[in-house]
C-alpha atoms as a PDB file:
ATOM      1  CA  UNK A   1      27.632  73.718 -59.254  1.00  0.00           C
ATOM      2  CA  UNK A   2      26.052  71.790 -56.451  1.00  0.00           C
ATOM      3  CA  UNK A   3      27.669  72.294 -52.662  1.00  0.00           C
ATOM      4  CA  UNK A   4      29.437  70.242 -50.942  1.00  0.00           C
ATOM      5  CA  UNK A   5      27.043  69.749 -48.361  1.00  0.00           C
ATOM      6  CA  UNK A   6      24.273  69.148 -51.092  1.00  0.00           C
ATOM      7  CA  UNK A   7      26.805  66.057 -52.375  1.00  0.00           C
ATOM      8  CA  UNK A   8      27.190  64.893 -48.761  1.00  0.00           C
ATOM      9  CA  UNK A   9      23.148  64.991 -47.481  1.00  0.00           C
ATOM     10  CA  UNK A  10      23.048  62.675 -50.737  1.00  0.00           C
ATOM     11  CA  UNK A  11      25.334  60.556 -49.795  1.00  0.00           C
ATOM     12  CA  UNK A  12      24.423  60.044 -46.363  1.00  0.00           C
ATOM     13  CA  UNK A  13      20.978  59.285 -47.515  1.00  0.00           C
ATOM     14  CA  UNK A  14      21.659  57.007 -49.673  1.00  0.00           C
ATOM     15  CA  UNK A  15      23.840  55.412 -46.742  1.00  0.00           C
ATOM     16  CA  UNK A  16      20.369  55.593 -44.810  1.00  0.00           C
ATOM     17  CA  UNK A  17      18.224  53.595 -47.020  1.00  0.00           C
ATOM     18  CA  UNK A  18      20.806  51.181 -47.699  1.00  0.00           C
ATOM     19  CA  UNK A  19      21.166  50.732 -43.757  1.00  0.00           C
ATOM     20  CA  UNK A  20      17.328  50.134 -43.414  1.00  0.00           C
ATOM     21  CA  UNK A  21      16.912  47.715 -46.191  1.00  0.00           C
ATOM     22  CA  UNK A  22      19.900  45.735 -44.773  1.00  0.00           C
ATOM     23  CA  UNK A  23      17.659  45.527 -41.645  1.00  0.00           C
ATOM     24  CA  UNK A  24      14.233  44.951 -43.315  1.00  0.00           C
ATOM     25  CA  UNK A  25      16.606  42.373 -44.993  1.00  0.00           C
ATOM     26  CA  UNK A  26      17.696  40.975 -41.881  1.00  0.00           C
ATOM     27  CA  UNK A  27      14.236  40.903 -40.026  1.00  0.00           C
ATOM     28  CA  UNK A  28      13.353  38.733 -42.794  1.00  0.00           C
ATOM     29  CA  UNK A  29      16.165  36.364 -42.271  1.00  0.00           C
ATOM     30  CA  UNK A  30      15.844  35.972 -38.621  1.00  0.00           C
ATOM     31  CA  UNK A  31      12.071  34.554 -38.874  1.00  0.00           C
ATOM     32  CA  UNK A  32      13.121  32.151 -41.521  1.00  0.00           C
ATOM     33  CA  UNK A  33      15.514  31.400 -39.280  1.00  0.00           C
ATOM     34  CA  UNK A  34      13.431  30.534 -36.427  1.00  0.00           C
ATOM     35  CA  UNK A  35      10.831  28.936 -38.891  1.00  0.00           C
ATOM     36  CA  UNK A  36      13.926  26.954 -40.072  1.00  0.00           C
ATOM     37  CA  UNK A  37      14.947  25.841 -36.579  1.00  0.00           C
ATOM     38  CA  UNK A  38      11.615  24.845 -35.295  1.00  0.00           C
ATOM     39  CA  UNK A  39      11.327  22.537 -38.321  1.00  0.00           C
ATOM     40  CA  UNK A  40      14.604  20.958 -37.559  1.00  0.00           C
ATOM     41  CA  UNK A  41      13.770  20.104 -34.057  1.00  0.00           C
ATOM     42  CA  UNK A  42      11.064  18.427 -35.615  1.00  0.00           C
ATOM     43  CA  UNK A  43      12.618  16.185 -37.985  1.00  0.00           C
ATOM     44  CA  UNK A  44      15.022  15.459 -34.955  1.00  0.00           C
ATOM     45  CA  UNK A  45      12.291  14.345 -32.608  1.00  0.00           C
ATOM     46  CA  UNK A  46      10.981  11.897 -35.847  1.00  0.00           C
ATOM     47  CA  UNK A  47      14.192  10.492 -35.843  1.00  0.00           C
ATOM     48  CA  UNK A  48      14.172   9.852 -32.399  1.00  0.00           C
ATOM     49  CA  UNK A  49      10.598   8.514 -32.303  1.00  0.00           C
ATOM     50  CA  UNK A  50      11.958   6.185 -35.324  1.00  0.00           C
ATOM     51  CA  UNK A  51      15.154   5.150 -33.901  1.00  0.00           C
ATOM     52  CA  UNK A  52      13.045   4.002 -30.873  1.00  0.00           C
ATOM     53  CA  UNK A  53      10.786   1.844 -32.539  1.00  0.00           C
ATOM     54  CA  UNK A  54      13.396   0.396 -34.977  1.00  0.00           C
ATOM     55  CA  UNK A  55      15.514  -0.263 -31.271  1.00  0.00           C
ATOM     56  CA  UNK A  56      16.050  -3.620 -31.245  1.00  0.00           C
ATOM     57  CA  UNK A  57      13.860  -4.438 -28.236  1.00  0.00           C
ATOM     58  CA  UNK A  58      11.189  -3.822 -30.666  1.00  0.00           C
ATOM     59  CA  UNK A  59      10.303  -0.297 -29.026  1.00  0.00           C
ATOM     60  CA  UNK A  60       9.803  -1.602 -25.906  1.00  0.00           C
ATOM     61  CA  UNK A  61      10.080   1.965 -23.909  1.00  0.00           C
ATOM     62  CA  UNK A  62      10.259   0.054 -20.090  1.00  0.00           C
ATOM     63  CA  UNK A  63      13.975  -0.324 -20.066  1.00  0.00           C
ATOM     64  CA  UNK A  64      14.864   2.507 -23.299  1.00  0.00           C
ATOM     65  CA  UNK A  65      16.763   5.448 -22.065  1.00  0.00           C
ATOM     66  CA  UNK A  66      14.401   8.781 -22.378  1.00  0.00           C
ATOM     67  CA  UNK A  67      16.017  10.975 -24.999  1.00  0.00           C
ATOM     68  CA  UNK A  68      14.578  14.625 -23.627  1.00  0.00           C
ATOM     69  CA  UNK A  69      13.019  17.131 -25.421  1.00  0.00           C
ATOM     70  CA  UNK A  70      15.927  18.530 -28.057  1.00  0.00           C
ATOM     71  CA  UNK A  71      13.484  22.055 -26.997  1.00  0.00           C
ATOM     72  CA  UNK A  72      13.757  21.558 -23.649  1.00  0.00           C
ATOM     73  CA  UNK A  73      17.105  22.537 -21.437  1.00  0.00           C
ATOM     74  CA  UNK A  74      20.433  21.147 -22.491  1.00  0.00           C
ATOM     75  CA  UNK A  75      19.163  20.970 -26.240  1.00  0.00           C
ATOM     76  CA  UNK A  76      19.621  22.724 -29.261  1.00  0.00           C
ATOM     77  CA  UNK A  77      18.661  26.320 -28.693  1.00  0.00           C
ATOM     78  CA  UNK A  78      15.357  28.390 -30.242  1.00  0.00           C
ATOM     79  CA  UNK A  79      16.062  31.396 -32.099  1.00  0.00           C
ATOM     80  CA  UNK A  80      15.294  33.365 -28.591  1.00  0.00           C
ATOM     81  CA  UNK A  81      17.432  31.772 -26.540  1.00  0.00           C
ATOM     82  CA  UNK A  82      20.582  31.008 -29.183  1.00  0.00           C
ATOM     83  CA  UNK A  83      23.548  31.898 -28.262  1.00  0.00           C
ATOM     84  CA  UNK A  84      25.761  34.475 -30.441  1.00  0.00           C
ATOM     85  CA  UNK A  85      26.736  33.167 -33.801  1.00  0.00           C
ATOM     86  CA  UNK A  86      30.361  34.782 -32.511  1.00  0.00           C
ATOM     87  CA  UNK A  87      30.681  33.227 -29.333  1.00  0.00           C
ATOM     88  CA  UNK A  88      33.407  31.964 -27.593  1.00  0.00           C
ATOM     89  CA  UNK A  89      34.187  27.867 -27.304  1.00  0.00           C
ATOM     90  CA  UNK A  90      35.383  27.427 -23.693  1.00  0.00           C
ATOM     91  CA  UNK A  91      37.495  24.869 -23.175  1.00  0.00           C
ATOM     92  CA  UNK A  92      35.918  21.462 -22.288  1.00  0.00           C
ATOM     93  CA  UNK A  93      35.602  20.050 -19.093  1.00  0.00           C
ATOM     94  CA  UNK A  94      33.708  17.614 -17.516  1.00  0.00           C
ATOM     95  CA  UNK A  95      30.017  18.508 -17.446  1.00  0.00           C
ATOM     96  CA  UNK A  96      30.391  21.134 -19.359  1.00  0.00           C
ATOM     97  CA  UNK A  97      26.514  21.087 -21.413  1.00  0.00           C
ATOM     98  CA  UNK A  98      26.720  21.507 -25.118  1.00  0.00           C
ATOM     99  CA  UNK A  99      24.268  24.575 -24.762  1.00  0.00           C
ATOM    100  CA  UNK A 100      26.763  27.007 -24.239  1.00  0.00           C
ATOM    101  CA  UNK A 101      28.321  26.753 -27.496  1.00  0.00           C
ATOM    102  CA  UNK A 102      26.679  28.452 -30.747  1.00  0.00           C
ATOM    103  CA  UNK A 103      24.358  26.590 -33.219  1.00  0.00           C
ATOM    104  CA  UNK A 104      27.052  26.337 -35.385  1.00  0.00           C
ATOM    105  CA  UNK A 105      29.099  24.547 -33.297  1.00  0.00           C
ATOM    106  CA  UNK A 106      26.360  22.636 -32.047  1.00  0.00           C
ATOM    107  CA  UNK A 107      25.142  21.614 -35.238  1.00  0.00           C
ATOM    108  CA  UNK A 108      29.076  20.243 -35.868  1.00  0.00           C
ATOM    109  CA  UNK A 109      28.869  18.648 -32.478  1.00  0.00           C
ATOM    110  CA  UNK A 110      25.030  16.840 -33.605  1.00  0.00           C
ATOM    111  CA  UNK A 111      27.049  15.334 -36.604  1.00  0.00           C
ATOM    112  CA  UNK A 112      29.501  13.928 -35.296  1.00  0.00           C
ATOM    113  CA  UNK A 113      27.604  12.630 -32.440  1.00  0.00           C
ATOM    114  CA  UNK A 114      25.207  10.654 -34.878  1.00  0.00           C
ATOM    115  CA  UNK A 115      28.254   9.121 -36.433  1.00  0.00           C
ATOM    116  CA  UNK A 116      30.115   8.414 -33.405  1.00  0.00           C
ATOM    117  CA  UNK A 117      26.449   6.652 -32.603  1.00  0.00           C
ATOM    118  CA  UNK A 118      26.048   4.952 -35.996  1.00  0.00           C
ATOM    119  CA  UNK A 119      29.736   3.982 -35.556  1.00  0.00           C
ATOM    120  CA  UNK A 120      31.059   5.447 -38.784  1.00  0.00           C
ATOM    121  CA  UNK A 121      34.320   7.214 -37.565  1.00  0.00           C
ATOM    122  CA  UNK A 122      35.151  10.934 -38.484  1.00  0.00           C
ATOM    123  CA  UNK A 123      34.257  13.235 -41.250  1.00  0.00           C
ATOM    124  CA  UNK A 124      35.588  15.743 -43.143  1.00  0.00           C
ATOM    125  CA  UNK A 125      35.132  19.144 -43.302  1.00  0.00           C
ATOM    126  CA  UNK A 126      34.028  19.033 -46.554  1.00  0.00           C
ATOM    127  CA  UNK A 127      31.733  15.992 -45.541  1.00  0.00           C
ATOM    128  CA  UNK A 128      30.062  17.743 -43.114  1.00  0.00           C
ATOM    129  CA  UNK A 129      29.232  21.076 -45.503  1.00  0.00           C
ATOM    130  CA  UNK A 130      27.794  18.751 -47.046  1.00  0.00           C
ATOM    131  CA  UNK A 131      25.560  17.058 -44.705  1.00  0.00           C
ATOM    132  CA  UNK A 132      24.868  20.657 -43.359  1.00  0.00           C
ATOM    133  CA  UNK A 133      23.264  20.979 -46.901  1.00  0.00           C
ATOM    134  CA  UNK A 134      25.833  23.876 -47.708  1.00  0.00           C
ATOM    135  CA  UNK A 135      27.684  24.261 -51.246  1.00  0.00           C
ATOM    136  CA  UNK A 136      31.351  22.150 -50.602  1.00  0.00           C
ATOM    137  CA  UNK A 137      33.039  25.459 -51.809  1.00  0.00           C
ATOM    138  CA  UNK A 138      35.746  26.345 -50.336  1.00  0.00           C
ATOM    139  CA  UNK A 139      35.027  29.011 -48.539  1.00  0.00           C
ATOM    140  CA  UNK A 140      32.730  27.138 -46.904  1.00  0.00           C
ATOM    141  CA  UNK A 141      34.631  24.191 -46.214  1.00  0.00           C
ATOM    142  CA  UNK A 142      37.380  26.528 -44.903  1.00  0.00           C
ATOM    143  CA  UNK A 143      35.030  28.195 -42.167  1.00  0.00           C
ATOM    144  CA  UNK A 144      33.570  24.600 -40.863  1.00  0.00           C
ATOM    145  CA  UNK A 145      37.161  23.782 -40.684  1.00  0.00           C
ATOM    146  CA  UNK A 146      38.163  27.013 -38.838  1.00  0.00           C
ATOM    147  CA  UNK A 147      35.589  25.916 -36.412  1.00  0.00           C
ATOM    148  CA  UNK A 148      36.395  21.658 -35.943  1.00  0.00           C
ATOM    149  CA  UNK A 149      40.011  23.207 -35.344  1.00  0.00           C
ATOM    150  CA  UNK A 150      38.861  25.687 -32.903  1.00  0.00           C
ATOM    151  CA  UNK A 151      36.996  22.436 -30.947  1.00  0.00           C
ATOM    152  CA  UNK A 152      39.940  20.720 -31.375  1.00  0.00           C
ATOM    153  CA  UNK A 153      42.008  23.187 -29.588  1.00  0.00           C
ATOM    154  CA  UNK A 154      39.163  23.536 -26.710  1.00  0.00           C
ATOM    155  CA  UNK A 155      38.865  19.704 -26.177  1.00  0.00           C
ATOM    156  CA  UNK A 156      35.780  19.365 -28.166  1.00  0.00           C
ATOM    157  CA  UNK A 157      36.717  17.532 -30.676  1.00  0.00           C
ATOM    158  CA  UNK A 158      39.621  15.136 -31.394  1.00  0.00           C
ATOM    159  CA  UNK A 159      41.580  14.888 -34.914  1.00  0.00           C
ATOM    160  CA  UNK A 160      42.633  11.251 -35.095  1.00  0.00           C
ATOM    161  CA  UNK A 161      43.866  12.536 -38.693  1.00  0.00           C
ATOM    162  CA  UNK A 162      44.467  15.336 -40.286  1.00  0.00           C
ATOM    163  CA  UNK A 163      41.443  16.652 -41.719  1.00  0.00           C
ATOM    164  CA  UNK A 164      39.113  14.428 -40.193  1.00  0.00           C
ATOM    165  CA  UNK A 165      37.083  15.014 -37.047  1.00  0.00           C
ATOM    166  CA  UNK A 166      35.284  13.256 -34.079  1.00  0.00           C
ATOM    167  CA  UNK A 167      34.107  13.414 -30.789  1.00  0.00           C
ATOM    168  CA  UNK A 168      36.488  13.525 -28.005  1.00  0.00           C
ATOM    169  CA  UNK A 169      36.195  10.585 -25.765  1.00  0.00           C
ATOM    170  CA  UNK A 170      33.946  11.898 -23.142  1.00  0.00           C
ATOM    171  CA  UNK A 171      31.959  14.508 -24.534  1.00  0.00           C
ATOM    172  CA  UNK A 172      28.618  13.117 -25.367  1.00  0.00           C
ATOM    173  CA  UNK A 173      27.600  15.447 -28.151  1.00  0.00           C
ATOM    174  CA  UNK A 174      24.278  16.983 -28.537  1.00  0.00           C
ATOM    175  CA  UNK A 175      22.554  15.916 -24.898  1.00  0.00           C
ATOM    176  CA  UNK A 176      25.115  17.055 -22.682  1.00  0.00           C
ATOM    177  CA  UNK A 177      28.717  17.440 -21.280  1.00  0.00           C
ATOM    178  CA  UNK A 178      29.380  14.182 -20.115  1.00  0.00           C
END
């Protein structure tokens, strides 16, 4: 009959390796993500550059507003400098930058900017998974709607009805606080 202490050096072994494949696993993950992010940015300065010379001045840049670099400060964050996926939302206030929310809330905060822009009017939870690209499962819709609440509640975001989200009159989404 094996000891007990045999049974448990197994065990916690096991434990081990599954610990350090989880991380290998996670390694992984995190440069996708970054690859992912960088690519993003990318498609959201050809947007930009589109929107510009689709502007109805014909792209005239001498009296266009300068959109900054979505990379530089005040934009979305890199993978080095995101912040937590668990962060806090602070409560809103005038000049308050967008930065110092997660990517997750950011990314809510970019879609509902570009609508507010393309004057659309709110979206849905479930439009937004979506438009995220995620599965509109619930369990998905349930945590982008855990988080449009929690803007809600900060002053982030208003809920003109239920269910349905948009900017709060004064925050200017993705390039800033005010």
């Amino acid at each position: 009959m094996p000891s007990v202490v045999g049974l448990l050096e197994q065990r916690e072994l096991g434990a081990r390796r599954r610990v350090d494949e989880l991380r290998e696993e996670a390694d992984r993950i995190q440069a996708e993500l970054a690859v992912a992010e960088l690519e993003w940015q990318e498609w959201v300065i050809a947007r930009r550059r589109v929107d510009t010379v689709l502007a109805p001045n014909g792209g005239d840049t001498a009296d266009t507003e300068i959109t900054p670099d979505p990379r530089a400060a005040g934009g979305p964050p890199t993978s080095r400098d995101a912040v937590k996926p668990k962060s806090q939302v602070p409560v809103w206030r005038e000049g308050l930058a967008w930065s110092v929310l997660s990517v997750d809330y950011q990314r809510i905060l970019t879609a509902l900017a570009d609508r507010a822009r393309l004057h659309q009017g709110p979206l849905t939870c479930q439009e937004l998974a979506v438009l995220f690209g995620l599965d509109a499962v619930p369990s998905r819709v349930e945590a982008l709607r855990s988080k449009a609440k929690r803007m809600v509640a900060r002053g982030w975001l208003a809920e003109p009805a239920p269910g349905r989200f948009t900017l709060v009159a004064g925050v200017s989404g993705p390039g800033g606080g005010s």
